[in-house]
N, C-alpha and C. Protein backbone atom coordinates (compact mmCIF):
# COMPACT_ATOMS: atom_id res chain seq x y z
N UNK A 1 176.85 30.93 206.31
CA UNK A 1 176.53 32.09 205.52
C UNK A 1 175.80 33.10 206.41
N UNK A 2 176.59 34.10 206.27
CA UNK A 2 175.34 35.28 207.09
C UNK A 2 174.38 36.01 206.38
N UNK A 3 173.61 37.22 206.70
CA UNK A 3 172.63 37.63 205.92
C UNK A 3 172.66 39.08 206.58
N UNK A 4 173.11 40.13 205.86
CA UNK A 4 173.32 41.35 206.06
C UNK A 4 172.22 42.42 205.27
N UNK A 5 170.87 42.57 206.02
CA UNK A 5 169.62 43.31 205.77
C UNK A 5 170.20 44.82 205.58
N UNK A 6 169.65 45.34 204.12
CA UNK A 6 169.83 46.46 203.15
C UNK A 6 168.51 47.44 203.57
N UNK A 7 169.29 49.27 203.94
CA UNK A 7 167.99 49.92 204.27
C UNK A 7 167.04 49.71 205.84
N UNK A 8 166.04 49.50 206.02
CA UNK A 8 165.19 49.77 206.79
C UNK A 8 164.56 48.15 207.09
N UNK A 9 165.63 47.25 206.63
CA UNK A 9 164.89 45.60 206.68
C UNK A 9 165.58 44.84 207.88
N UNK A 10 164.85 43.85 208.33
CA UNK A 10 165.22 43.36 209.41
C UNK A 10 164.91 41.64 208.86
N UNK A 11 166.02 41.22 209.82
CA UNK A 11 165.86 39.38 209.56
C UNK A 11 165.56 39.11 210.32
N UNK A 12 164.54 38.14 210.51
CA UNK A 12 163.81 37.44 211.51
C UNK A 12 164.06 35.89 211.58
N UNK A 13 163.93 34.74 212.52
CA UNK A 13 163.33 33.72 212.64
C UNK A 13 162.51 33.65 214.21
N UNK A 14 161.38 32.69 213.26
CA UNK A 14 160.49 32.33 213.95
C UNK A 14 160.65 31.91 215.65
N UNK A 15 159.81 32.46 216.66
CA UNK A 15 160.05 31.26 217.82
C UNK A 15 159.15 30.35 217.77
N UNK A 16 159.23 28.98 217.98
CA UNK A 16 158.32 27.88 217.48
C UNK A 16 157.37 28.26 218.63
N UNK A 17 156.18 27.63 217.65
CA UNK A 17 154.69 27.67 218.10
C UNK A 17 154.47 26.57 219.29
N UNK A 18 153.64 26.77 220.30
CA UNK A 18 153.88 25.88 221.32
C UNK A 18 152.68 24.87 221.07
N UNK A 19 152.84 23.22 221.48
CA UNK A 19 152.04 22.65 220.82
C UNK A 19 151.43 21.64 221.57
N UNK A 20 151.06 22.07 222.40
CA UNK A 20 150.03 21.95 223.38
C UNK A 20 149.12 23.12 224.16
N UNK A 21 148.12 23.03 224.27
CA UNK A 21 147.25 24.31 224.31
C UNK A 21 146.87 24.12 225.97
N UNK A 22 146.88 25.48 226.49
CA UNK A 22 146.34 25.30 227.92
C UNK A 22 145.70 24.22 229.04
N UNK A 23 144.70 23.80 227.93
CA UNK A 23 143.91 22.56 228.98
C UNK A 23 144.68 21.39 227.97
N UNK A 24 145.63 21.23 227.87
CA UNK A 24 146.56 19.80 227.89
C UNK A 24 146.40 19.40 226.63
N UNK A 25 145.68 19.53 225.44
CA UNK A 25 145.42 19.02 223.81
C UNK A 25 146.80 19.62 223.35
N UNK A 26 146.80 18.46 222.96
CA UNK A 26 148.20 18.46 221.73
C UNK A 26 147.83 18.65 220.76
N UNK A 27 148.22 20.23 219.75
CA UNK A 27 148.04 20.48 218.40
C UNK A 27 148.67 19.21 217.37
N UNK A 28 148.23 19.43 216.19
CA UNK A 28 148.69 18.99 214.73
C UNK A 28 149.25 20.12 214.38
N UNK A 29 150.24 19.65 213.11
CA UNK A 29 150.86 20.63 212.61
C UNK A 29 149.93 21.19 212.05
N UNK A 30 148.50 20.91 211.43
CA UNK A 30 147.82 21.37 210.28
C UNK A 30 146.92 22.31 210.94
N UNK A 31 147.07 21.91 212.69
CA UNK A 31 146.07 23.14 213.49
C UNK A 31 146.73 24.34 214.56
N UNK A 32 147.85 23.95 213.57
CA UNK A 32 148.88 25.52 215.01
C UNK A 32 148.57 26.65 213.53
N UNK A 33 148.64 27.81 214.11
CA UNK A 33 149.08 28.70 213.08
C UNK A 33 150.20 29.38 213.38
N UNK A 34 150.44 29.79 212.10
CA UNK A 34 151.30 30.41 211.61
C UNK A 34 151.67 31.66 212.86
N UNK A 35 153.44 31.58 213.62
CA UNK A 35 153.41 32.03 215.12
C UNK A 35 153.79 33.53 214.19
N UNK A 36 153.59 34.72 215.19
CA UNK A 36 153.97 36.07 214.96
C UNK A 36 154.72 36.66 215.60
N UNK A 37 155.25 35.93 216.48
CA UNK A 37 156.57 35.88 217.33
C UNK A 37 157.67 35.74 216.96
N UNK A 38 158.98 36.88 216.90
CA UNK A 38 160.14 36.12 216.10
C UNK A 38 161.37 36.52 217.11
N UNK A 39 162.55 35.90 216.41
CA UNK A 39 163.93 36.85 217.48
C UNK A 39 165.04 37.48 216.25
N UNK A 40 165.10 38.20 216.62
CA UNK A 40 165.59 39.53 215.49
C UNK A 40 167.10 38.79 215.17
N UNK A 41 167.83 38.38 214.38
CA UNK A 41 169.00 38.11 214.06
C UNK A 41 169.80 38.94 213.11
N UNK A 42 169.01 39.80 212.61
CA UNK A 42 170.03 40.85 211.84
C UNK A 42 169.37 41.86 211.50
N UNK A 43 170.23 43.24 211.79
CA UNK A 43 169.26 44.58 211.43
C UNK A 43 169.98 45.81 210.59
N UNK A 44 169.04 46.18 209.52
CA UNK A 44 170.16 47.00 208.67
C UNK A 44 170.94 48.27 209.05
N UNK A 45 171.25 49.01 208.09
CA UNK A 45 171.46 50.30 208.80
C UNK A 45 170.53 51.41 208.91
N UNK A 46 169.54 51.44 208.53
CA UNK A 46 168.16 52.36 208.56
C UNK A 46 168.57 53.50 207.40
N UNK A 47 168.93 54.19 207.45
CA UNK A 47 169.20 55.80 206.56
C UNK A 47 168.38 56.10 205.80
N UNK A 48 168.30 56.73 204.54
CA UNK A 48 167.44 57.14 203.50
C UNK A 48 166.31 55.70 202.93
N UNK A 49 165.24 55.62 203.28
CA UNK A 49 164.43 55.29 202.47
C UNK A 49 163.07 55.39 202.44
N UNK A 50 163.23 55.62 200.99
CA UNK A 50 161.78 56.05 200.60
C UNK A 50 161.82 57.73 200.53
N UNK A 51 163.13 58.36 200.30
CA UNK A 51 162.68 59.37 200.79
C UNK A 51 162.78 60.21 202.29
N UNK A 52 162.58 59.41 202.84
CA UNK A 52 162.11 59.41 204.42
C UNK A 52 163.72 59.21 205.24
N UNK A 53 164.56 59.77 206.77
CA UNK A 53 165.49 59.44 207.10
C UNK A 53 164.80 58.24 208.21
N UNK A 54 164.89 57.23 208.26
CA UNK A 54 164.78 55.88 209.19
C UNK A 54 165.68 55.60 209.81
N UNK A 55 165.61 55.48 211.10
CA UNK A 55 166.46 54.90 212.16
C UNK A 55 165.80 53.82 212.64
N UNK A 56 167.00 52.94 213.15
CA UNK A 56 166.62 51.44 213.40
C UNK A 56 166.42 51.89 215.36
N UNK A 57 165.02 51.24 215.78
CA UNK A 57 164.23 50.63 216.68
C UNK A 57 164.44 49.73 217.59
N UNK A 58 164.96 48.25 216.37
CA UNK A 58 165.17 47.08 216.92
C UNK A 58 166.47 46.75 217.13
N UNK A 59 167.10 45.52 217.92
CA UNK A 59 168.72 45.33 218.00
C UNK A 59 168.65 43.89 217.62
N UNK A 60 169.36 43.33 217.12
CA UNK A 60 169.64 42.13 217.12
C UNK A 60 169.22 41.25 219.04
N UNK A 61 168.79 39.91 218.91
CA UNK A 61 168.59 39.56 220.24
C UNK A 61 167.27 39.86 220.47
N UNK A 62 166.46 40.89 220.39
CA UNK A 62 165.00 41.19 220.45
C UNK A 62 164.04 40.35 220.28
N UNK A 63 163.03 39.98 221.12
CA UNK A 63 161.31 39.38 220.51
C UNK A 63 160.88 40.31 220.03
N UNK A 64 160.33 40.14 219.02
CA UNK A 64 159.69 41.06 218.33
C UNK A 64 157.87 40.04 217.63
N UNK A 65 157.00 41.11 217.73
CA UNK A 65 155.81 40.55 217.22
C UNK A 65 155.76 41.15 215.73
N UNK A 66 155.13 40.63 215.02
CA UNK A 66 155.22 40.91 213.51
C UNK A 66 153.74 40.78 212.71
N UNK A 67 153.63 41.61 211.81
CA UNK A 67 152.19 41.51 210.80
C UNK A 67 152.25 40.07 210.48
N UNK A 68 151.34 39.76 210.37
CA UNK A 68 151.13 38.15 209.95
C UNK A 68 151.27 37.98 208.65
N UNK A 69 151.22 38.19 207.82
CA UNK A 69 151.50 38.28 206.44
C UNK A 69 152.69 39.11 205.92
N UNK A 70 153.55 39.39 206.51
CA UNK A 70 154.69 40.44 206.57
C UNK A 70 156.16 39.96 206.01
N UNK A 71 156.86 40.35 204.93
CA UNK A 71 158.12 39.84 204.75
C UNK A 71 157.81 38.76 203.46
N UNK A 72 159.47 37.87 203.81
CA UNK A 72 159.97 37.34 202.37
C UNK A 72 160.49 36.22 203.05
N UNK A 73 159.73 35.15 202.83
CA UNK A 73 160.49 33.92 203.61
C UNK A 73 161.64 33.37 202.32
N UNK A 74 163.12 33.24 203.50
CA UNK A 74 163.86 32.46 202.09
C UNK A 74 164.48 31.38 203.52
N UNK A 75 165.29 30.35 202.55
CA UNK A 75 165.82 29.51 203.78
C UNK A 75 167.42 29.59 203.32
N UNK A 76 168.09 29.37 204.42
CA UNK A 76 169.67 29.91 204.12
C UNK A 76 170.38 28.99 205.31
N UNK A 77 171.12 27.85 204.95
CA UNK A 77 171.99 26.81 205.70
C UNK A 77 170.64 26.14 206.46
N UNK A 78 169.42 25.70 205.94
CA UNK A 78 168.65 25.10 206.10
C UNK A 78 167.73 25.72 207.66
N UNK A 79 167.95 27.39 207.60
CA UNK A 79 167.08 27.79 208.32
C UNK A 79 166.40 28.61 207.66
N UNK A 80 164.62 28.61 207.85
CA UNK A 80 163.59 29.27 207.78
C UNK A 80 164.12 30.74 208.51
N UNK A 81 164.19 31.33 207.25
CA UNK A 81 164.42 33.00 207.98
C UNK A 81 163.06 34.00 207.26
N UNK A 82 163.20 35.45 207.64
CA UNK A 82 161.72 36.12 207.13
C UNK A 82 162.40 37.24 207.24
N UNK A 83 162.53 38.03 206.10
CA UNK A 83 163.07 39.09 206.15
C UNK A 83 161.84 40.43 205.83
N UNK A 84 161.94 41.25 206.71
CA UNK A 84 160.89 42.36 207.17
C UNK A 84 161.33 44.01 207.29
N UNK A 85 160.30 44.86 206.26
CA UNK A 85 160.33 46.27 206.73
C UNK A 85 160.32 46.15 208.17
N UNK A 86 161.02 47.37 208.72
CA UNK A 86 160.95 47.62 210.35
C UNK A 86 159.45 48.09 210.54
N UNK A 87 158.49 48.46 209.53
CA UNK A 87 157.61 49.59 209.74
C UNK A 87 156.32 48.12 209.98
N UNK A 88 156.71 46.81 209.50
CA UNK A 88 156.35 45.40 209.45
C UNK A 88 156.32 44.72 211.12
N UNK A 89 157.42 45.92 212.00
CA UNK A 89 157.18 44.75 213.49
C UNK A 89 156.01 45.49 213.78
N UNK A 90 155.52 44.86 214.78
CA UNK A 90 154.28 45.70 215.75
C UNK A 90 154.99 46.08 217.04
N UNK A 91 155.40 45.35 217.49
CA UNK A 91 155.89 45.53 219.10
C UNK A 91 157.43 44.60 219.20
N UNK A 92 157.87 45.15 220.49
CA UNK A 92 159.15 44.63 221.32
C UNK A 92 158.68 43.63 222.05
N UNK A 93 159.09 42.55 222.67
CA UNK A 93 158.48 41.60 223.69
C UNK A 93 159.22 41.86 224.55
N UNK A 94 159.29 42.29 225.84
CA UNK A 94 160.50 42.05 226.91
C UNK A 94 160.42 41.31 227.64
């Protein structure tokens, strides 16, 4: 199933959180947080919204950093996806 983002929204999944910390401790799941790192897998067409004309920023393939509280988690063929206003990334990662 694919997922084709409406307007000014972008689909995200997560890049996993790394789980071991600098000086060698291995996290728990219950002590990583929540990563803000994602890789862009689908991006709408931007045009009218809100009023406002929006052009898309991001491309599919992109790291992108994201508000931490940002988006709509749904899961689709048993992947964790997060679907996000563009106005929701913070930055590009290159």
């Amino acid at each position: 199933m694919t997922v084709k983002p409406l307007g000014d929204r972008v689909v995200i999944k997560n890049v996993e959180a790394e789980e071991t910390t600098k000086g060698g401790l291995i996290l728990t799941s219950a002590a990583k947080e929540k990563p803000q790192m994602a890789e862009v897998l689908a991006v709408g067409p931007g045009g009218m919204v809100d009023g406002k004309e929006v052009a898309m920023q991001v491309s599919v393939g992109q790291k992108v950093i994201y508000s931490k509280y940002a988006g709509t988690e749904v899961k689709i063929d048993g992947d964790e996806l997060i679907i996000v206003r563009q106005n929701d990334i913070l930055a590009v990662v290159e």
